[in-house]
N, C-alpha and C. Protein backbone atom coordinates (compact mmCIF):
# COMPACT_ATOMS: atom_id res chain seq x y z
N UNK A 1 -20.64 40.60 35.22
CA UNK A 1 -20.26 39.83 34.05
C UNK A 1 -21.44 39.79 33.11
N UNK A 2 -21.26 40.13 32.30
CA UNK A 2 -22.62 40.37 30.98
C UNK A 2 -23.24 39.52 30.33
N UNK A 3 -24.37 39.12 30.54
CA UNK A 3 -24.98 37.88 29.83
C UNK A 3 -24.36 37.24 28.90
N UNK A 4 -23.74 37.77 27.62
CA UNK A 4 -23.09 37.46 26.92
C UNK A 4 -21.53 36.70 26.66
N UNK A 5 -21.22 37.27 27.75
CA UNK A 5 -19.92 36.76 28.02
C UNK A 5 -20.09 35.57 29.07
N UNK A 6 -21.08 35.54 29.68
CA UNK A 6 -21.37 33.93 30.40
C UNK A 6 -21.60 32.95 29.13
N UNK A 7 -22.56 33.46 28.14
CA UNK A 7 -23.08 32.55 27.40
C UNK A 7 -22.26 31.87 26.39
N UNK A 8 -20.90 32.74 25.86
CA UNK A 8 -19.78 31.71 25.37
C UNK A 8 -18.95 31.67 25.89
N UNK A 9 -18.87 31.84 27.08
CA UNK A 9 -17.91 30.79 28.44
C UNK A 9 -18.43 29.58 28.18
N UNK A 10 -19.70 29.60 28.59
CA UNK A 10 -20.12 28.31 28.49
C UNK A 10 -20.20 27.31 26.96
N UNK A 11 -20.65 28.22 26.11
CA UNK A 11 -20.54 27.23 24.78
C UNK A 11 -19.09 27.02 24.37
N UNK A 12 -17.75 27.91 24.86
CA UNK A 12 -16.75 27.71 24.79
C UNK A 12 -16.55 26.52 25.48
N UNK A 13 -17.31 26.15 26.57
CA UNK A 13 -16.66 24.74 27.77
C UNK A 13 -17.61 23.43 26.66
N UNK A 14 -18.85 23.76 26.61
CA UNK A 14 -19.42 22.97 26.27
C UNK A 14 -18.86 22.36 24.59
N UNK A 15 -18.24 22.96 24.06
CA UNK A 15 -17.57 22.58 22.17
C UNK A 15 -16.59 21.63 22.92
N UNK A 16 -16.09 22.27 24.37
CA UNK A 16 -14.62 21.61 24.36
C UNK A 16 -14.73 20.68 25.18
N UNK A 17 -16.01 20.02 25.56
CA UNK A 17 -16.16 18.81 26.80
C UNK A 17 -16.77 18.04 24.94
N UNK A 18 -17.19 18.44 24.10
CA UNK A 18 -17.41 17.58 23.15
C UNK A 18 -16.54 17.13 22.42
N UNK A 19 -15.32 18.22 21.75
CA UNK A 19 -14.43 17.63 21.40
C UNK A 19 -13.37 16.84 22.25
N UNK A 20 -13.29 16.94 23.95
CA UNK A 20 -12.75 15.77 24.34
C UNK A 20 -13.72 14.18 24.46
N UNK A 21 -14.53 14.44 24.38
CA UNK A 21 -15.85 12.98 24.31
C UNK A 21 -15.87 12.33 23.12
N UNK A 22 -15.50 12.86 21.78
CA UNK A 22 -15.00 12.52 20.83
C UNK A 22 -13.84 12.09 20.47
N UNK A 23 -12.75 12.94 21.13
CA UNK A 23 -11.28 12.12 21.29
C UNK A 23 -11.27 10.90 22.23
N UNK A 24 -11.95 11.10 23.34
CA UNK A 24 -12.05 9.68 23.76
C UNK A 24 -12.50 8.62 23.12
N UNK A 25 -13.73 8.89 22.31
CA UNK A 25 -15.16 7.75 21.39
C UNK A 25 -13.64 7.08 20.84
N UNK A 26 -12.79 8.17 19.92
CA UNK A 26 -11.59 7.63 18.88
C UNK A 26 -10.83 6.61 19.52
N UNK A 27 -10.30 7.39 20.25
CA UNK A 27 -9.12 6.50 21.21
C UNK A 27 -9.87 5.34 21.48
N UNK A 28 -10.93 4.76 22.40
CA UNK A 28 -11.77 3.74 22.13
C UNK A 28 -11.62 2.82 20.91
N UNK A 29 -11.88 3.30 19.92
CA UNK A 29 -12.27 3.05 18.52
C UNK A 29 -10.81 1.94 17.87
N UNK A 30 -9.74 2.98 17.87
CA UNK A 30 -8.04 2.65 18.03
C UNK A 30 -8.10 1.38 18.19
N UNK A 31 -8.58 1.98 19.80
CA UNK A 31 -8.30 0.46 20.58
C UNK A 31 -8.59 -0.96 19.89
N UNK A 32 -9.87 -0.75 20.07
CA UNK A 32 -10.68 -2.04 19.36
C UNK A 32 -9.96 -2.52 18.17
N UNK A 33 -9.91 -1.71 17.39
CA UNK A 33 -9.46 -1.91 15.79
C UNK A 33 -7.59 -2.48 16.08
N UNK A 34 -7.13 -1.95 16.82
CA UNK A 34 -5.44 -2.79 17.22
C UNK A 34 -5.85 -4.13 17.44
N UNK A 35 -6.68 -4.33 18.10
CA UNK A 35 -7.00 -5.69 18.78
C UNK A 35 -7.71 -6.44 17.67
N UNK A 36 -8.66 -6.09 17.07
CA UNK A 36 -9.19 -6.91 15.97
C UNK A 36 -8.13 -7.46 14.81
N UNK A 37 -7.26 -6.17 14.43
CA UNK A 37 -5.96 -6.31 13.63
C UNK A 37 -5.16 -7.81 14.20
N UNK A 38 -5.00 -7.64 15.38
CA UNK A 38 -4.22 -9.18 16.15
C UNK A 38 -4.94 -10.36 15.45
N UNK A 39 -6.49 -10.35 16.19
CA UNK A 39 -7.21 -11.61 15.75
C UNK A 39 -7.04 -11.83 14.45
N UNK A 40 -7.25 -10.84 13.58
CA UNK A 40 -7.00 -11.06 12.40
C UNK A 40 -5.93 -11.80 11.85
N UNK A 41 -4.57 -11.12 12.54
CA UNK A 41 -3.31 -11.97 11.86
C UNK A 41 -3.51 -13.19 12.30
N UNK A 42 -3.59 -13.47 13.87
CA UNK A 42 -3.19 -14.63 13.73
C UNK A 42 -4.52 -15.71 13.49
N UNK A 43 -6.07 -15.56 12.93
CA UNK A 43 -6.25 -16.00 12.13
C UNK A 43 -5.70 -16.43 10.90
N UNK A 44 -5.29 -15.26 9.92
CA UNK A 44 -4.51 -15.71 9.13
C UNK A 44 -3.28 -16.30 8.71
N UNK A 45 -2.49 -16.16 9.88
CA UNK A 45 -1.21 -17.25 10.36
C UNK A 45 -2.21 -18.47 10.42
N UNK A 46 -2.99 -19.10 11.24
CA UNK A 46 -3.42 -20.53 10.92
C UNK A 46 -3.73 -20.88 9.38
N UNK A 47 -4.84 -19.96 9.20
CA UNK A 47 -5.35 -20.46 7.26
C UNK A 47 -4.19 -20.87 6.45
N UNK A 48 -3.05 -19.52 6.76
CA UNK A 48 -1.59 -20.23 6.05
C UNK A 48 -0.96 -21.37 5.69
N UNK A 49 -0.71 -21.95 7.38
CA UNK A 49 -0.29 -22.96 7.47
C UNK A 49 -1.35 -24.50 6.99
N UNK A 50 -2.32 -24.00 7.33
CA UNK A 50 -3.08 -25.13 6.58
C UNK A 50 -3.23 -25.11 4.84
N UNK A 51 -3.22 -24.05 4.19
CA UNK A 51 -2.90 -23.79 2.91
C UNK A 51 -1.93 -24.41 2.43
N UNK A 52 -0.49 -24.38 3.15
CA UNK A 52 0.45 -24.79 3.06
C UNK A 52 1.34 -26.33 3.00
N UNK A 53 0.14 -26.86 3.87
CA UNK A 53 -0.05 -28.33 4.24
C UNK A 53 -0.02 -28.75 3.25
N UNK A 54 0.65 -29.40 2.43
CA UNK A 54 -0.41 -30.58 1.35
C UNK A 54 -0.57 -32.18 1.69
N UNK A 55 -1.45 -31.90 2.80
CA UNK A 55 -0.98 -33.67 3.40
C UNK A 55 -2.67 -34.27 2.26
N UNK A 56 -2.71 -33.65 1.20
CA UNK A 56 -3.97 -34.49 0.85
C UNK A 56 -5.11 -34.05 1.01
N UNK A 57 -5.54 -32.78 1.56
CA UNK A 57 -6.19 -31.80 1.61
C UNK A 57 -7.16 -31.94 0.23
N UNK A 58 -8.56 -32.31 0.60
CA UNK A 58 -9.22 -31.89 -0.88
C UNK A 58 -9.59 -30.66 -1.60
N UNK A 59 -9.77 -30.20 -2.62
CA UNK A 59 -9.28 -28.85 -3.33
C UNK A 59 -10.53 -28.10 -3.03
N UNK A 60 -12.02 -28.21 -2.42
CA UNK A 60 -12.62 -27.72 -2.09
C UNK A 60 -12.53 -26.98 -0.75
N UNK A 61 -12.09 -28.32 -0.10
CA UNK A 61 -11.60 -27.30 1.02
C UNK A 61 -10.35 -26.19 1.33
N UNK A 62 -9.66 -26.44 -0.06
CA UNK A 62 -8.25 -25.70 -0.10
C UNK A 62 -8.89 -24.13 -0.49
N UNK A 63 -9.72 -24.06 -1.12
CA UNK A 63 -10.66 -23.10 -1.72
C UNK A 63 -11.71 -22.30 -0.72
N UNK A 64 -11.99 -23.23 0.23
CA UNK A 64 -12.49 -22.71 1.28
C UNK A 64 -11.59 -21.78 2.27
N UNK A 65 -10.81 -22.06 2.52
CA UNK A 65 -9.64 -21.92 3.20
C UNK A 65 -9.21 -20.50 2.39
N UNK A 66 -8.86 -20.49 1.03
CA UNK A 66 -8.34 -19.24 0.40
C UNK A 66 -9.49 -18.58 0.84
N UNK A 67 -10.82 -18.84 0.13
CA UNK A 67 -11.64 -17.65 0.39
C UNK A 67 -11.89 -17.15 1.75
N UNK A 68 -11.32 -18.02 2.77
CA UNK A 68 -12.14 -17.47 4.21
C UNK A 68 -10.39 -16.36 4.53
N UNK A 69 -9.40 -16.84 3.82
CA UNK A 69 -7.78 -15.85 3.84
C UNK A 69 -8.41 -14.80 3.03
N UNK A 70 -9.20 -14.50 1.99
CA UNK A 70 -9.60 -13.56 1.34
C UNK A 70 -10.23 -12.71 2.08
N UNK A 71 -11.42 -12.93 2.42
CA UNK A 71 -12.32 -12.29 3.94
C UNK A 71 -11.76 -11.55 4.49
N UNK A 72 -10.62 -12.07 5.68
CA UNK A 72 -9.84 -11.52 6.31
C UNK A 72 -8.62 -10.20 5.64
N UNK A 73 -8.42 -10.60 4.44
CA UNK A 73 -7.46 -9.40 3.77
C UNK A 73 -8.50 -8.56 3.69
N UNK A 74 -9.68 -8.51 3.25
CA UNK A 74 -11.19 -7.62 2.92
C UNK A 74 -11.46 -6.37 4.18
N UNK A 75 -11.55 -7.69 5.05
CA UNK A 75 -11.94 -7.24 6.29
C UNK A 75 -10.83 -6.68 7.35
N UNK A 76 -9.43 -6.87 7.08
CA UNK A 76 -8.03 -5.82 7.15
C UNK A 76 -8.07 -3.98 6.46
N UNK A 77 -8.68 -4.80 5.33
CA UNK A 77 -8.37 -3.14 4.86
C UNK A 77 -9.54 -2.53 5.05
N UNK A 78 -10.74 -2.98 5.25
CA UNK A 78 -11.54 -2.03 6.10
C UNK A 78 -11.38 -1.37 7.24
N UNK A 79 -10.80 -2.40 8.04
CA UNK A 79 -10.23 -1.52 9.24
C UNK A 79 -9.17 -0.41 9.18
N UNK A 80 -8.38 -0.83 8.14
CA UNK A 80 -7.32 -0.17 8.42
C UNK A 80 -7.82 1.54 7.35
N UNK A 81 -8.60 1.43 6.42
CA UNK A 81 -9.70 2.52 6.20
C UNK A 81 -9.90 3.20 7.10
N UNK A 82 -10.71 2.69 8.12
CA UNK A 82 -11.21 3.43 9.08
C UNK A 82 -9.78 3.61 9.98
N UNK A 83 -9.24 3.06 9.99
CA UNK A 83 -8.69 3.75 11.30
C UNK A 83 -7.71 5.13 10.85
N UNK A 84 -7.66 5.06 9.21
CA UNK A 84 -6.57 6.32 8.63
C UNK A 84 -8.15 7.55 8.71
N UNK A 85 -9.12 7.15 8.68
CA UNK A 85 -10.40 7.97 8.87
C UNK A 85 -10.43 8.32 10.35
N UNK A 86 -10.25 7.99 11.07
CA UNK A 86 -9.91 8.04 12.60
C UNK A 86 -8.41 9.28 13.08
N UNK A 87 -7.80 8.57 12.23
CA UNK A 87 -6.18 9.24 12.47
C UNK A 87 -6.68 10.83 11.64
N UNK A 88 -7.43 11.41 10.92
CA UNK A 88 -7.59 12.01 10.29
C UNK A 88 -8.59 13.18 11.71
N UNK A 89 -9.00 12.31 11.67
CA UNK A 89 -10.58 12.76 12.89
C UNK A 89 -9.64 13.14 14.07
N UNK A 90 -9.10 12.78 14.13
CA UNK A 90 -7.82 13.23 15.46
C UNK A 90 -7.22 14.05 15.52
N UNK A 91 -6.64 14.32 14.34
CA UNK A 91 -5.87 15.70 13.91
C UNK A 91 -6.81 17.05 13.63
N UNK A 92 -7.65 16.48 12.93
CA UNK A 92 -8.72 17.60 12.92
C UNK A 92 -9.04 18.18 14.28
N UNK A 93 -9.29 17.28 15.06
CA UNK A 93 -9.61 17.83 17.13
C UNK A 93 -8.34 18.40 17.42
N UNK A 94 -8.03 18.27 17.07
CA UNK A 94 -6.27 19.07 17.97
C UNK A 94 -6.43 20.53 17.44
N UNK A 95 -6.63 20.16 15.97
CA UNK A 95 -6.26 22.06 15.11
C UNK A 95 -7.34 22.58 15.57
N UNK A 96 -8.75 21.72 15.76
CA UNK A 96 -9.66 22.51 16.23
C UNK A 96 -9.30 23.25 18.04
N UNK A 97 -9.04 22.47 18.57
CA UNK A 97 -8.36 23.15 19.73
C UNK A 97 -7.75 23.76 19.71
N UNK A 98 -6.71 23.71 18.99
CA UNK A 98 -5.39 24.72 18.43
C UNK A 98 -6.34 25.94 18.32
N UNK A 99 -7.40 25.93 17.41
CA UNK A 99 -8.03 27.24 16.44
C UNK A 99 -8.77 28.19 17.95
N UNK A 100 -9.24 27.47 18.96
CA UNK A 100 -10.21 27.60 19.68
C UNK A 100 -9.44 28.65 20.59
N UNK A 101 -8.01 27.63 20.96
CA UNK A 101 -6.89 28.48 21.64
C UNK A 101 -6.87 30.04 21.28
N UNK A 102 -5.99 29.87 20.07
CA UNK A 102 -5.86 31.09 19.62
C UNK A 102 -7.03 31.61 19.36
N UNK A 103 -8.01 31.66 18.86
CA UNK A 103 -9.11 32.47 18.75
C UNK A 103 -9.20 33.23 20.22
N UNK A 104 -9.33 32.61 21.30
CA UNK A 104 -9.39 33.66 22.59
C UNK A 104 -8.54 34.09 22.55
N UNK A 105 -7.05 33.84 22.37
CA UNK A 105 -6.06 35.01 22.85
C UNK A 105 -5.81 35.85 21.90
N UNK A 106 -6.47 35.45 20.37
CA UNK A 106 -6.64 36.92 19.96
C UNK A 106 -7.95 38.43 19.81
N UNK A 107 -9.12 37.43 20.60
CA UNK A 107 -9.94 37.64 20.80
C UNK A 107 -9.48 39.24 22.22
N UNK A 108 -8.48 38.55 22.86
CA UNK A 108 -8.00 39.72 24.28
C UNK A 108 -7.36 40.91 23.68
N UNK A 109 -6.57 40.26 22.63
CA UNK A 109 -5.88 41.79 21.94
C UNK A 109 -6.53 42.17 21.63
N UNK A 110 -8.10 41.56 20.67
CA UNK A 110 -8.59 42.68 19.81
C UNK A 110 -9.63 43.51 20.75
N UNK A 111 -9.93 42.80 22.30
CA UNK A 111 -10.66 43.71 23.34
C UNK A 111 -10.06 44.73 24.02
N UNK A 112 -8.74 44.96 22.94
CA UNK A 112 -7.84 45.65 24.01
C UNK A 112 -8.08 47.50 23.61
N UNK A 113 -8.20 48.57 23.77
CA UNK A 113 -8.02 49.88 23.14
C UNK A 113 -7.16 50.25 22.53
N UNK A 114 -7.31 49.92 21.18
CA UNK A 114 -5.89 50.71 20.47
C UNK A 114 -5.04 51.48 20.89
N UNK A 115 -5.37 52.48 21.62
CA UNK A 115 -4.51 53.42 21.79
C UNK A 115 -3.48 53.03 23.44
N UNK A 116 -3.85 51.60 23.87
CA UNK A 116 -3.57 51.44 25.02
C UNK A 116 -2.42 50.12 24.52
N UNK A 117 -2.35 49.60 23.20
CA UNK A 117 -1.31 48.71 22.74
C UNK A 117 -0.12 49.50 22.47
N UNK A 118 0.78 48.30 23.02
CA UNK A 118 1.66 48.76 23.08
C UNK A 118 2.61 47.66 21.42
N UNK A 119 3.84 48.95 21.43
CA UNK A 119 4.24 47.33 20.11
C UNK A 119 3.94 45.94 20.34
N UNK A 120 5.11 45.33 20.98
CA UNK A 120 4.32 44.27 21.57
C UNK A 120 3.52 43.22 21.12
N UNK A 121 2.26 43.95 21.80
CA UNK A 121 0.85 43.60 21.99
C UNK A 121 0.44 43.40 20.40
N UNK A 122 0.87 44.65 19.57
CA UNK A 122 0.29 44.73 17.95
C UNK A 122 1.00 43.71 17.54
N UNK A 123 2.28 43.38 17.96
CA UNK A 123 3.41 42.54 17.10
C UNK A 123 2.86 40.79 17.23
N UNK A 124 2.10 41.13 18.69
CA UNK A 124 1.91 39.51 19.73
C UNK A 124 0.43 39.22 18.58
N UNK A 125 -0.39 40.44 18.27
CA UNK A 125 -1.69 39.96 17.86
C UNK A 125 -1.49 39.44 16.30
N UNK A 126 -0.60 40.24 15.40
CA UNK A 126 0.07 40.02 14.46
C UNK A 126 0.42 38.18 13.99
N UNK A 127 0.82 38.00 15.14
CA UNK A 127 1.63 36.34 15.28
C UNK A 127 0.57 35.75 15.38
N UNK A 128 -0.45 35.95 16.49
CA UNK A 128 -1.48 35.11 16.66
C UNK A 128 -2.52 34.31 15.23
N UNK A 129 -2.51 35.99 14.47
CA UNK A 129 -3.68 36.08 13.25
C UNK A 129 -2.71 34.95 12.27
N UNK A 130 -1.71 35.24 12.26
CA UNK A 130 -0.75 34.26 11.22
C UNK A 130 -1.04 32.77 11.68
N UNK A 131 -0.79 32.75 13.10
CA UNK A 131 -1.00 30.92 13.54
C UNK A 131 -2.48 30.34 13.49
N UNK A 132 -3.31 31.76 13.44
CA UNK A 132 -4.77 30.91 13.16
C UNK A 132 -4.97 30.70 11.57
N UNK A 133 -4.26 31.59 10.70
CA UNK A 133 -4.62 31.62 9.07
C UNK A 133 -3.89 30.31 8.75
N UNK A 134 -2.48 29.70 9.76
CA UNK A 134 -1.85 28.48 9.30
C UNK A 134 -3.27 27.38 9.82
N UNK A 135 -3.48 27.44 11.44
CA UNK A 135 -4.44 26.12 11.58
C UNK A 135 -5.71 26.08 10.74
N UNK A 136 -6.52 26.98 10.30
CA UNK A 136 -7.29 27.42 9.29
C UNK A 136 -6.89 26.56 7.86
N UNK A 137 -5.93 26.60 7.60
CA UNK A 137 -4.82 26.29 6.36
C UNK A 137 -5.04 24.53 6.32
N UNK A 138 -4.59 24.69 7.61
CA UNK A 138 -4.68 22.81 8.26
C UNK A 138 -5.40 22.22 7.75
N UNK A 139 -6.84 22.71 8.33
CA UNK A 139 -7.64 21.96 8.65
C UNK A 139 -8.17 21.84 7.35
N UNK A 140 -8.10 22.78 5.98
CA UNK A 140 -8.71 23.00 5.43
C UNK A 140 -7.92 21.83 4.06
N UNK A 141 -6.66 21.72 4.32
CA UNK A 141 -5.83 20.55 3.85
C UNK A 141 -6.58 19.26 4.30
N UNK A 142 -7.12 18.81 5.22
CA UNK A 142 -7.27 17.58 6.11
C UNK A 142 -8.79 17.71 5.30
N UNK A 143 -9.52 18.73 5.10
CA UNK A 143 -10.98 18.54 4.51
C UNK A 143 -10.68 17.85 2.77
N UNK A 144 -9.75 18.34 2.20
CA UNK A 144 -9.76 17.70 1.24
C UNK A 144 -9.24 16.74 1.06
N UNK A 145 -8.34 16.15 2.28
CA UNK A 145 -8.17 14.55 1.87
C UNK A 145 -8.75 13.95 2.26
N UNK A 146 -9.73 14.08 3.33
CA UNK A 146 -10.99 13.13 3.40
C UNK A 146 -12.36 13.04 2.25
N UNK A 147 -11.98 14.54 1.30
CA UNK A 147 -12.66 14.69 0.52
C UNK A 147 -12.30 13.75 -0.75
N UNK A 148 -11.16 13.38 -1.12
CA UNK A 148 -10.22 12.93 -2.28
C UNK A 148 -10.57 11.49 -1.42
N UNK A 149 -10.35 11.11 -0.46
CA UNK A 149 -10.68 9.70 -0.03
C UNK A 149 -12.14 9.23 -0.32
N UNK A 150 -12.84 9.88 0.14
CA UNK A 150 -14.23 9.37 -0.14
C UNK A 150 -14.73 9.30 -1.84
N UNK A 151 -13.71 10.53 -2.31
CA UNK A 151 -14.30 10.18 -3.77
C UNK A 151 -13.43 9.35 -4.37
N UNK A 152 -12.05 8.51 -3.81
CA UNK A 152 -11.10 7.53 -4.94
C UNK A 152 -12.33 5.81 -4.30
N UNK A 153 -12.97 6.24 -2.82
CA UNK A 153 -13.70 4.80 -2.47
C UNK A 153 -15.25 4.72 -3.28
N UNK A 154 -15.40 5.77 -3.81
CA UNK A 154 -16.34 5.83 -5.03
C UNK A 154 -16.27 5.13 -6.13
């Protein structure tokens, strides 16, 4: 087996033990952010109801109360920012897997001897080059809406 072909076996394992350590970090990430989303509401279910109160409530503290309901809407759509930045970061790991996929199996046709393909094989490598020019396509869609996002939070 030829030096070479050990050496992106291995950087082939090693991209793909990173991009699953990264899908995990996300999934993690999800997590947290579902759960903060909870605290959040039902923080803001209480502020409501005390907003709502008018047993005599003085207007400073009614003001306190809005602004600390303000916070929380603030601090909602940050999360929920990140987590469409997340959902984004996710899809990107898949096409990248997707790309990684197909890249080896068209990587076998193209190790193959021309003169030893059969239709087939030309027709099979044919399909492959098309499904990598679509995930290619993907990903390259997904770069500019993170690109268009970062510049409308500008």
């Amino acid at each position: 087996y030829p030096t070479w072909k050990r050496t992106l076996t291995r950087r082939a394992r090693e991209a793909q033990m990173k991009r699953f350590c990264k899908a995990q970090a996300i999934q993690r990430r999800l997590e947290e952010i579902e759960v903060t989303f909870r605290e959040l509401e039902q923080q803001g279910i209480k502020l409501e109801k005390l907003l709502r109160d008018e047993d005599g409530n003085p207007a400073d503290q009614k003001t306190q109360w809005m602004n600390q309901l303000l916070y929380l809407v603030q601090k909602k759509n940050g999360l929920m920012s990140e987590e469409s930045d997340l959902m984004i970061a996710v899809q990107e790991l898949k096409l990248e897997e997707q790309q990684w996929q197909l890249d080896q199996k068209l990587r076998c046709y193209m190790n193959m001897e021309e003169s030893l393909k059969t239709p087939e094989d030309c027709a099979a490598e044919q399909e492959i080059l098309v499904q990598l020019l679509e995930v290619v396509n993907k990903r390259n869609v997904l770069i500019h809406i993170q690109e268009e996002k970062r510049l409308s939070e500008l």
